[in-house]
Protein backbone atom coordinates (compact mmCIF):
# COMPACT_ATOMS: atom_id res chain seq x y z
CA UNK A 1 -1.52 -23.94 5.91
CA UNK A 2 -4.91 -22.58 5.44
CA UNK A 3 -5.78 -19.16 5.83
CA UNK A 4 -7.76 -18.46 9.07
CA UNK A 5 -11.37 -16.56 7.77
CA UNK A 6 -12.64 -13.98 10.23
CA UNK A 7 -16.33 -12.59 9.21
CA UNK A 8 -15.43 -9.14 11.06
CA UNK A 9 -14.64 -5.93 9.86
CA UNK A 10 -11.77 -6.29 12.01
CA UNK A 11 -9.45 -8.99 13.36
CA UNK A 12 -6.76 -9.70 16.22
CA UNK A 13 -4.98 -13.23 15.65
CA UNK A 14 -3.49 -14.35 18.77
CA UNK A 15 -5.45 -16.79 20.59
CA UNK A 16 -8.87 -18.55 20.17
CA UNK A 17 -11.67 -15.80 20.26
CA UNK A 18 -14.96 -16.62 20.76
CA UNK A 19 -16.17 -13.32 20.99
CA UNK A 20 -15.61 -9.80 19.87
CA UNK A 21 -13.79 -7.61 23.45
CA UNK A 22 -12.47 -11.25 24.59
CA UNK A 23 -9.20 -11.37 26.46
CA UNK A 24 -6.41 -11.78 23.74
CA UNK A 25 -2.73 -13.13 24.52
CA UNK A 26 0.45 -11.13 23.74
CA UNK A 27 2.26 -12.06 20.42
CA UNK A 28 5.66 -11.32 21.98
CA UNK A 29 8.61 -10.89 19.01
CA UNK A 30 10.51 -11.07 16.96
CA UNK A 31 7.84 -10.85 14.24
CA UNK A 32 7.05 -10.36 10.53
CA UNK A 33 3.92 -9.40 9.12
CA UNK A 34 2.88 -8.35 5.32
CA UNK A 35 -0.21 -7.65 3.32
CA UNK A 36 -1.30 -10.64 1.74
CA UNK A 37 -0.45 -14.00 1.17
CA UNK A 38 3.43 -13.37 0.18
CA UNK A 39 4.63 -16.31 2.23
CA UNK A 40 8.12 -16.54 0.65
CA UNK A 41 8.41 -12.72 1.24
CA UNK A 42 7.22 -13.42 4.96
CA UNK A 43 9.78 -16.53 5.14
CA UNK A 44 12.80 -14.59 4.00
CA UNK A 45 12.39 -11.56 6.46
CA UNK A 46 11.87 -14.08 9.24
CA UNK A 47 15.02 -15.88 8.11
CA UNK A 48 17.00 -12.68 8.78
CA UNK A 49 15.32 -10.97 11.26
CA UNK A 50 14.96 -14.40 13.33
CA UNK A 51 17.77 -16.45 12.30
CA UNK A 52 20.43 -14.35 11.44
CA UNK A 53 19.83 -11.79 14.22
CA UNK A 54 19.32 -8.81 11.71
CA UNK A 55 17.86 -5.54 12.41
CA UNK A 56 14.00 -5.03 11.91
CA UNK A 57 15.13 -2.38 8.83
CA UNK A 58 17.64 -5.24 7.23
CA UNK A 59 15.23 -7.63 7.82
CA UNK A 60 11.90 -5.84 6.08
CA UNK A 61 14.46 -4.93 3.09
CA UNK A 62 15.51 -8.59 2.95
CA UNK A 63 11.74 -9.53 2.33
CA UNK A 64 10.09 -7.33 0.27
CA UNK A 65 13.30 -7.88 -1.67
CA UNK A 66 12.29 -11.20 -1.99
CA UNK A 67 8.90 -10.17 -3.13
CA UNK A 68 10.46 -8.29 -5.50
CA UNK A 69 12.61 -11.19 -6.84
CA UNK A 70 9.38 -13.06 -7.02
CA UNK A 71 7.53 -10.76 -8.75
CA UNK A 72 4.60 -11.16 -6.09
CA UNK A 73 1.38 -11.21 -8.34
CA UNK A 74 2.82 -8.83 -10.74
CA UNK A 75 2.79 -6.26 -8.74
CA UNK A 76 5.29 -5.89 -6.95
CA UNK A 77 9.36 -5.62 -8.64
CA UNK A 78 9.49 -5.55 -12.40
CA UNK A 79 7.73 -6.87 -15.37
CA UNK A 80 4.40 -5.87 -13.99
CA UNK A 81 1.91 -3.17 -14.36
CA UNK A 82 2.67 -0.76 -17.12
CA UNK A 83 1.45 2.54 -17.65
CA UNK A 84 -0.42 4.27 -20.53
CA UNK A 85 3.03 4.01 -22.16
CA UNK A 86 3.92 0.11 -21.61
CA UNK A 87 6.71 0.94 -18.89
CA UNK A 88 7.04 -0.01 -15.66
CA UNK A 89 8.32 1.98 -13.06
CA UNK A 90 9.06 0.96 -9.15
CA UNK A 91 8.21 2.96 -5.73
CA UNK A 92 9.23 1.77 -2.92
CA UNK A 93 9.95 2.94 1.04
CA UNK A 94 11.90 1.72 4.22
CA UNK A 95 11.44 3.17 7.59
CA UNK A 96 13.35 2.69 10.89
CA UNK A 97 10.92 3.05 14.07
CA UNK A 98 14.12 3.71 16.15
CA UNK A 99 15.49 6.90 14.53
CA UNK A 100 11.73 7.69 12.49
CA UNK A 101 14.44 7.82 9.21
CA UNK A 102 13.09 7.24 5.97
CA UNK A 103 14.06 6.25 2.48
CA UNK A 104 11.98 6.09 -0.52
CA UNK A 105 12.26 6.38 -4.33
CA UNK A 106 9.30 6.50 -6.65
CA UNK A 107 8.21 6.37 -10.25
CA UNK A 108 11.99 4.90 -10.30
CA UNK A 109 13.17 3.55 -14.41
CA UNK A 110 15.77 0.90 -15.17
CA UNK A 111 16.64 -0.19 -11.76
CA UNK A 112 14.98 -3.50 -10.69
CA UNK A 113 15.77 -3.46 -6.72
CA UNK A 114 12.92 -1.19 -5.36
CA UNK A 115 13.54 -1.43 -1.56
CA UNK A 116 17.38 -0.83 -2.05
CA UNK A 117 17.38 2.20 -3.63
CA UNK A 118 15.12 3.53 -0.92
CA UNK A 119 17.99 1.74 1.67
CA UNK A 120 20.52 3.67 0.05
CA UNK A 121 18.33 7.28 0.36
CA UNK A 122 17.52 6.64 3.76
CA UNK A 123 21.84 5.20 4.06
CA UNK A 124 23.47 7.89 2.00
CA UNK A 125 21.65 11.27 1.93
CA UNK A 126 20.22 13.45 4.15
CA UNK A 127 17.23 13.42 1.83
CA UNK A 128 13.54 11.23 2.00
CA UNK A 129 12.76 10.52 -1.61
CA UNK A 130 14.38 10.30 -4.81
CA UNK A 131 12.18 10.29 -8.21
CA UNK A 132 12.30 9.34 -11.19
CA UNK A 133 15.17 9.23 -13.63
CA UNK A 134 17.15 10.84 -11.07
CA UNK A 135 16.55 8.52 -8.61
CA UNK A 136 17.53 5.44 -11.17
CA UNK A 137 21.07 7.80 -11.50
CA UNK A 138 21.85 7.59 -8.26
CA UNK A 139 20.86 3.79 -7.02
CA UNK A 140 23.16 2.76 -10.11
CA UNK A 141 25.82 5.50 -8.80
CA UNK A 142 25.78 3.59 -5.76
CA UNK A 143 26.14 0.45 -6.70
CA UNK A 144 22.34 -1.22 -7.26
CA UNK A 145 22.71 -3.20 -11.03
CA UNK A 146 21.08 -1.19 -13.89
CA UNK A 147 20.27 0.32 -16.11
CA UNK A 148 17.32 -2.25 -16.89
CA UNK A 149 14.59 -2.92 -18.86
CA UNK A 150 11.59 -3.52 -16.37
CA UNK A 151 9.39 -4.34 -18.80
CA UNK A 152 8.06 -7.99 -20.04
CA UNK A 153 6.73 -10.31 -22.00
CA UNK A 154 3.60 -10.14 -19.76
CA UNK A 155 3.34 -6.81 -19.72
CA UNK A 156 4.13 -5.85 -22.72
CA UNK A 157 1.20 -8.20 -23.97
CA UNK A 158 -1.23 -6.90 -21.51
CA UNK A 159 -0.40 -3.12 -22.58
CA UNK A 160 -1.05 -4.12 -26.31
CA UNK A 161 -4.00 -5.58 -25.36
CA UNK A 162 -5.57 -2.46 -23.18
CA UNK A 163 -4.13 -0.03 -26.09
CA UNK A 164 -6.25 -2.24 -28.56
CA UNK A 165 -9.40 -1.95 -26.14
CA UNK A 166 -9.02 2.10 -26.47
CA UNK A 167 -7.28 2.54 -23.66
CA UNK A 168 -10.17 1.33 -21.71
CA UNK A 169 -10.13 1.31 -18.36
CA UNK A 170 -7.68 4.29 -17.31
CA UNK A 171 -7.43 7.15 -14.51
CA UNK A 172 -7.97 9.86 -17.12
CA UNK A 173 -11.30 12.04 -16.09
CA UNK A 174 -12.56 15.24 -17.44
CA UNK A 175 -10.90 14.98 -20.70
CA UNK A 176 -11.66 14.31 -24.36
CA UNK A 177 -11.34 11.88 -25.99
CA UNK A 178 -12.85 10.14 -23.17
CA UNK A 179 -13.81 6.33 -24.67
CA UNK A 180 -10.46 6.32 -26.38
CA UNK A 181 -6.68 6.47 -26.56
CA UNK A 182 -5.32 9.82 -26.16
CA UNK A 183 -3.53 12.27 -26.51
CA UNK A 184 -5.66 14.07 -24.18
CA UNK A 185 -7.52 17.53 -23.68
CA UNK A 186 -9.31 19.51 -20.70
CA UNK A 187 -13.02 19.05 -21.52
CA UNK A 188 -14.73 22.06 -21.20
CA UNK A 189 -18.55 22.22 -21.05
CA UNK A 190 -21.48 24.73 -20.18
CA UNK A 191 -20.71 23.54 -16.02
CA UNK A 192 -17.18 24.21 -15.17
CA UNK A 193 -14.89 21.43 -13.62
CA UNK A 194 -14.40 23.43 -10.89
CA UNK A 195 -18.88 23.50 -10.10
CA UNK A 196 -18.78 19.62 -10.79
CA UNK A 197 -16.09 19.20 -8.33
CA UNK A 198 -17.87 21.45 -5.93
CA UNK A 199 -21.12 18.98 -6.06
CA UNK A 200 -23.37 22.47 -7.17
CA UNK A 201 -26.41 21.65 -9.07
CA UNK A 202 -29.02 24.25 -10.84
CA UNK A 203 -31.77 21.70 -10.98
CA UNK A 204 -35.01 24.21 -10.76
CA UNK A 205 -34.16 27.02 -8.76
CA UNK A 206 -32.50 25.63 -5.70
CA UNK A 207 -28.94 24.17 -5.87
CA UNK A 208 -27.48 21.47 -4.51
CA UNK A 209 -24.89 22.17 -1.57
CA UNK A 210 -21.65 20.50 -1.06
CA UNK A 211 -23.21 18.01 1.81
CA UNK A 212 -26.30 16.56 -0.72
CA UNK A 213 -28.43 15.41 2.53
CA UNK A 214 -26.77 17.18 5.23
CA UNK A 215 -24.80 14.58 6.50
CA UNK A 216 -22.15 13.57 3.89
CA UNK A 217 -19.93 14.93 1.98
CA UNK A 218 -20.16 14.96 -1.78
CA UNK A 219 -17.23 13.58 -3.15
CA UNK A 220 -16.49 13.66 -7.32
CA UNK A 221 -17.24 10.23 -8.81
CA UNK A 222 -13.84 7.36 -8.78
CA UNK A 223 -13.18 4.71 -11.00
CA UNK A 224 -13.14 1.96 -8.22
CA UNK A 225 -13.94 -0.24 -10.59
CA UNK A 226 -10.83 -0.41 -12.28
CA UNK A 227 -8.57 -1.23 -8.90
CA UNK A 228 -8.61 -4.59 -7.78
CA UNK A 229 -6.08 -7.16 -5.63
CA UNK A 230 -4.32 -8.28 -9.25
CA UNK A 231 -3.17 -4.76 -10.69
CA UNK A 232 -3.32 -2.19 -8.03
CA UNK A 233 -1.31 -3.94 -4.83
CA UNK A 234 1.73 -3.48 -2.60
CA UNK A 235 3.60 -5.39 -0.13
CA UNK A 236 3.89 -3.61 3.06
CA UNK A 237 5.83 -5.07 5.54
CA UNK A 238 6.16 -4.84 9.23
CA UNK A 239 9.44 -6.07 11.19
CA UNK A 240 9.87 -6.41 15.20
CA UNK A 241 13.44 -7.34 15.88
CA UNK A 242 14.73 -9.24 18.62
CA UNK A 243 16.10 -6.08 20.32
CA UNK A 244 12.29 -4.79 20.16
CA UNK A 245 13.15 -2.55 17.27
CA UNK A 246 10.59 -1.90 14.21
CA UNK A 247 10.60 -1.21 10.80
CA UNK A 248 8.66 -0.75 7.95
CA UNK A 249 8.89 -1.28 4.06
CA UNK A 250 7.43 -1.38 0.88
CA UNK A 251 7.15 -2.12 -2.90
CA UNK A 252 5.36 -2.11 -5.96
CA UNK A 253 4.97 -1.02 -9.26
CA UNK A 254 1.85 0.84 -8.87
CA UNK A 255 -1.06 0.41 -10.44
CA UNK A 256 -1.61 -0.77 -14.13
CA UNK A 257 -2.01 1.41 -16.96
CA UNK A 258 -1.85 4.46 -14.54
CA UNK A 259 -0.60 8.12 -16.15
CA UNK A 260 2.92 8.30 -16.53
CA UNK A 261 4.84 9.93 -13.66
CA UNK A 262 2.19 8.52 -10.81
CA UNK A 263 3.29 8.15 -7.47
CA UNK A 264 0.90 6.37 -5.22
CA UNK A 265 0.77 5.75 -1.56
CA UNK A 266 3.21 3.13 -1.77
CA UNK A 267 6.74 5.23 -0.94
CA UNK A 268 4.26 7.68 1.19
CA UNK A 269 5.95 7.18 4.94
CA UNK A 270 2.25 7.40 7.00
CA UNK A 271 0.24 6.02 4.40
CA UNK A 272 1.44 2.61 2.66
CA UNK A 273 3.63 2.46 6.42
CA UNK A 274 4.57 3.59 9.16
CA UNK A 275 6.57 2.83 12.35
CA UNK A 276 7.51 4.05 15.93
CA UNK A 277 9.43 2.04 18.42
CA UNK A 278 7.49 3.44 20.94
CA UNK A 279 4.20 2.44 19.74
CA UNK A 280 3.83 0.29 16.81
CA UNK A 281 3.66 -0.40 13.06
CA UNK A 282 1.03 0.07 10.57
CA UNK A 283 1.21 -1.23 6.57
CA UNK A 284 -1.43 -0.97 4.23
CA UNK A 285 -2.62 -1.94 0.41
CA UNK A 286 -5.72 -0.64 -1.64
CA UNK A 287 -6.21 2.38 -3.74
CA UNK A 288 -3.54 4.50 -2.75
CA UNK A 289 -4.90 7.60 -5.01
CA UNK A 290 -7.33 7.54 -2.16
CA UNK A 291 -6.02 6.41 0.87
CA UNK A 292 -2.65 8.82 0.86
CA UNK A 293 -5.36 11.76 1.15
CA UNK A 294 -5.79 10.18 4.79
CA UNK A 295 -2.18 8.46 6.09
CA UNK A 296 -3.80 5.41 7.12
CA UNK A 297 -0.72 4.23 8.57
CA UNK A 298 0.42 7.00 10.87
CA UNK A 299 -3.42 7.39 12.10
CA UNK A 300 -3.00 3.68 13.38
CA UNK A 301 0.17 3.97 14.74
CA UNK A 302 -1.15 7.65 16.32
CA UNK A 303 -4.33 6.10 17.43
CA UNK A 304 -2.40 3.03 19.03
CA UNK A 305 -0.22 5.83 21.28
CA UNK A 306 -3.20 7.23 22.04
CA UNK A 307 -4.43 3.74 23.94
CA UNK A 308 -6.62 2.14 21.03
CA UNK A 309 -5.60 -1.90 20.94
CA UNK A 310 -5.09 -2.64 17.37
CA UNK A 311 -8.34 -3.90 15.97
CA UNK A 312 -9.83 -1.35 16.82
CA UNK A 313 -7.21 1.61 15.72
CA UNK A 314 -7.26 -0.07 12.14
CA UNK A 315 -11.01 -0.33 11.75
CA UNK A 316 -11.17 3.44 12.72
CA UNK A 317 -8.39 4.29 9.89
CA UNK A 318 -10.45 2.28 7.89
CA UNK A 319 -13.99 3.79 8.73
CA UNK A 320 -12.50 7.50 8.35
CA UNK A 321 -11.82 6.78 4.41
CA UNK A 322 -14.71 5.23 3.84
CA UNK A 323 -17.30 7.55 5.50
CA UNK A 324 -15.75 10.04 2.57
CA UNK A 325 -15.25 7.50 0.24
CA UNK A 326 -18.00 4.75 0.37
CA UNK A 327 -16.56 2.73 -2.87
CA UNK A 328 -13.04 2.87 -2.50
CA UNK A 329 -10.71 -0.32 -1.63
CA UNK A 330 -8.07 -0.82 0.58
CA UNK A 331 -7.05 -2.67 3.62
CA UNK A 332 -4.69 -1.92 6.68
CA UNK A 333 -2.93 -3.99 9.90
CA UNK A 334 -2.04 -3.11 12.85
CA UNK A 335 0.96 -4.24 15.10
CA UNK A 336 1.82 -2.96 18.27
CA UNK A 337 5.02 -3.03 20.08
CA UNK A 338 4.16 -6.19 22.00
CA UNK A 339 3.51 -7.67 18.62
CA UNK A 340 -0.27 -8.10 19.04
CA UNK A 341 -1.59 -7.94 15.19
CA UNK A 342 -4.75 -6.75 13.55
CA UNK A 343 -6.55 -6.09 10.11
CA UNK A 344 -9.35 -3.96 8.68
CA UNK A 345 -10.36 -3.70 5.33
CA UNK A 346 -13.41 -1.91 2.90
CA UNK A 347 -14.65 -3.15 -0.53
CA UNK A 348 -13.05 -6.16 -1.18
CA UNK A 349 -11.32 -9.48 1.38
CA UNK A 350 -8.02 -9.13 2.77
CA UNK A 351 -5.14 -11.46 3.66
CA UNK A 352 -2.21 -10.87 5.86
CA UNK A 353 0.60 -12.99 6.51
CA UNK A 354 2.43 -13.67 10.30
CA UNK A 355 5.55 -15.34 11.14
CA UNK A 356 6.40 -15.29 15.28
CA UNK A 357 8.19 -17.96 17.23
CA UNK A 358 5.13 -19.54 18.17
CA UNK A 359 4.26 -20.43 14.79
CA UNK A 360 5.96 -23.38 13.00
CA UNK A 361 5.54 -21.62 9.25
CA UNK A 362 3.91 -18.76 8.00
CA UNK A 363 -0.11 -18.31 8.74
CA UNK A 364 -2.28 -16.65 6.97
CA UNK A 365 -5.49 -14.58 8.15
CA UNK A 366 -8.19 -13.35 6.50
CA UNK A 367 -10.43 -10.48 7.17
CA UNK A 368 -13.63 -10.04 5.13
CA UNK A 369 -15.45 -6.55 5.10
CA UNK A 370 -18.59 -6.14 7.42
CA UNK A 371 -20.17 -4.11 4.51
């Protein structure tokens, strides 16, 4: 099925819309919906959630699970996106909107199933989020398959071939050397880091205050230009069960060639996802170095209690980012509790996927950036 294009900043996909404010039909539930086009992701959580009566939470495991089977795009489950070392490392988070648990492991070695370990934190311990080796200990303690290699052929090759392009692009800033491989060192000059950071300028005798113009706030440069949809992505994933229960979950491998030990937004509960039975659901995908300084997700879901419909709540998460952040990426939907469905995204075009009972297969949707 082709995806559906919507030339709005924002988008609600329920009935025919010929205009922005129209009336828009319920999208009743159960439901799935993920960031972009994972349709066999989409497919497997319906199968559970829909035909197999499973909970929301069994159901969103069941699919990004899938996803991580799949090895959706490379970024999500193993063998994708290594970091300045070659390895790859998971992060992952489940959520239940019913009792607002959570479970989440991150920069996780040797243990392929992402969304299971964070099952078996949310399960088995009275904790949020595991790390690290520690959290690869105890997913194989309780039972999860490892340890593992999650490295590949593929990205194995595409570390040896960054490494011979001198490490170029990375996240490294403020460091010598800075147009090649490391190891790396604070870069001090005649203008402290600190000043830089600060936006203060001693051009003349005036300086340069934190707002530039007045109006907006300075904020230190970003390499944007080194995120895009193929190394820098996550599967977020929203469940409505048929009991009216929701859940939330997520996975990826973070983004490529990133510093070892990284933990983006992705196992973040508010920012890659979030979920509240009595409101709503929220996942989102993008540069998560930026977006976890604003938890997208629980500002939808927050802005939905608050009596926003869902277009509208995920084109304000999305504005607040971007007023500080002009160039960044990233994308967000909205579901409410009724299972009416949304999407807003800056920088680049996003893709959703839906499964309800009033579709016959997955459908995509599409929302393209207004800027």
């Amino acid at each position: 099925m082709a995806p559906k294009v919507v030339s709005l900043f924002f988008f609600l996909s329920m009935s025919t819309v010929s205009e922005l404010g129209g009336i828009y039909g319920s999208g009743g539930y159960p439901i799935v919906v993920s960031t972009w086009p994972f349709r066999e992701a989409v497919r497997a959580a319906w199968r559970s959630v829909n035909d197999h009566g499973s909970s929301a939470v069994d159901a969103v495991v069941d699919g990004c699970s899938a996803c991580e089977e799949l090895r959706c795009d490379g970024t999500v489950g193993p063998g994708g996106s290594p970091d300045e070392t070659g390895e790859t490392t998971l992060d992952a988070l489940v959520m239940d909107g019913t009792t607002m648990e959570v479970g989440a492991v991150a920069a996780m070695r040797n243990v392929k199933d992402g969304i299971k370990a964070a099952k078996l934190v949310m399960d088995y311990t009275e904790h949020t989020m595991l790390v690290g080796e520690k959290a690869s200990i105890f997913a194989i303690s309780m039972g999860l398959p490892g340890p593992t290699n999650l490295s590949s052929s593929e990205s194995i090759e595409k570390w040896v071939k960054w490494k011979g392009n001198n490490c170029q692009p990375n996240f490294r800033k403020n460091v010598v050397p800075a147009k090649s491989c490391g190891p790396y060192h604070v870069h001090y000059d005649s203008s402290s880091a600190l000043e830089r950071s600060c936006g203060l300028s001693r051009e003349g005798s005036g300086e340069r205050s934190l707002f530039g113009d007045g109006n907006h706030l300075q904020t230190p440069e970003h390499k944007s230009n080194i995120i895009s949809y193929h190394n820098h992505d996550t599967i977020s994933m929203a469940t409505i069960d048929k009991m009216g229960h929701i859940a939330v979950g997520t996975s990826t491998n973070g983004a490529t060639f990133k510093v070892p030990g990284r933990v983006g937004d992705g196992p973040i509960a508010g920012s890659a996802a979030y979920a509240d039975d009595e409101v709503g659901a929220c996942g989102a995908t993008g540069d998560g170095d930026i977006m976890m300084r604003f938890l997208p997700c629980y500002q939808v879901v927050e802005s939905m209690r608050q009596g926003m419909e869902p277009r509208h709540a995920a084109a304000d998460a999305i504005s607040r980012i971007a007023r500080k952040y002009p160039d960044f990426i990233g994308a967000v939907f909205a579901l409410n509790k009724n299972g009416v469905h949304a999407g807003a995204c800056h920088g680049w075009t996003f893709q959703y996927s839906v499964r309800n009972s009033s579709m016959k297969d997955v459908e995509v949707f599409t929302v393209v950036p207004s800027d």
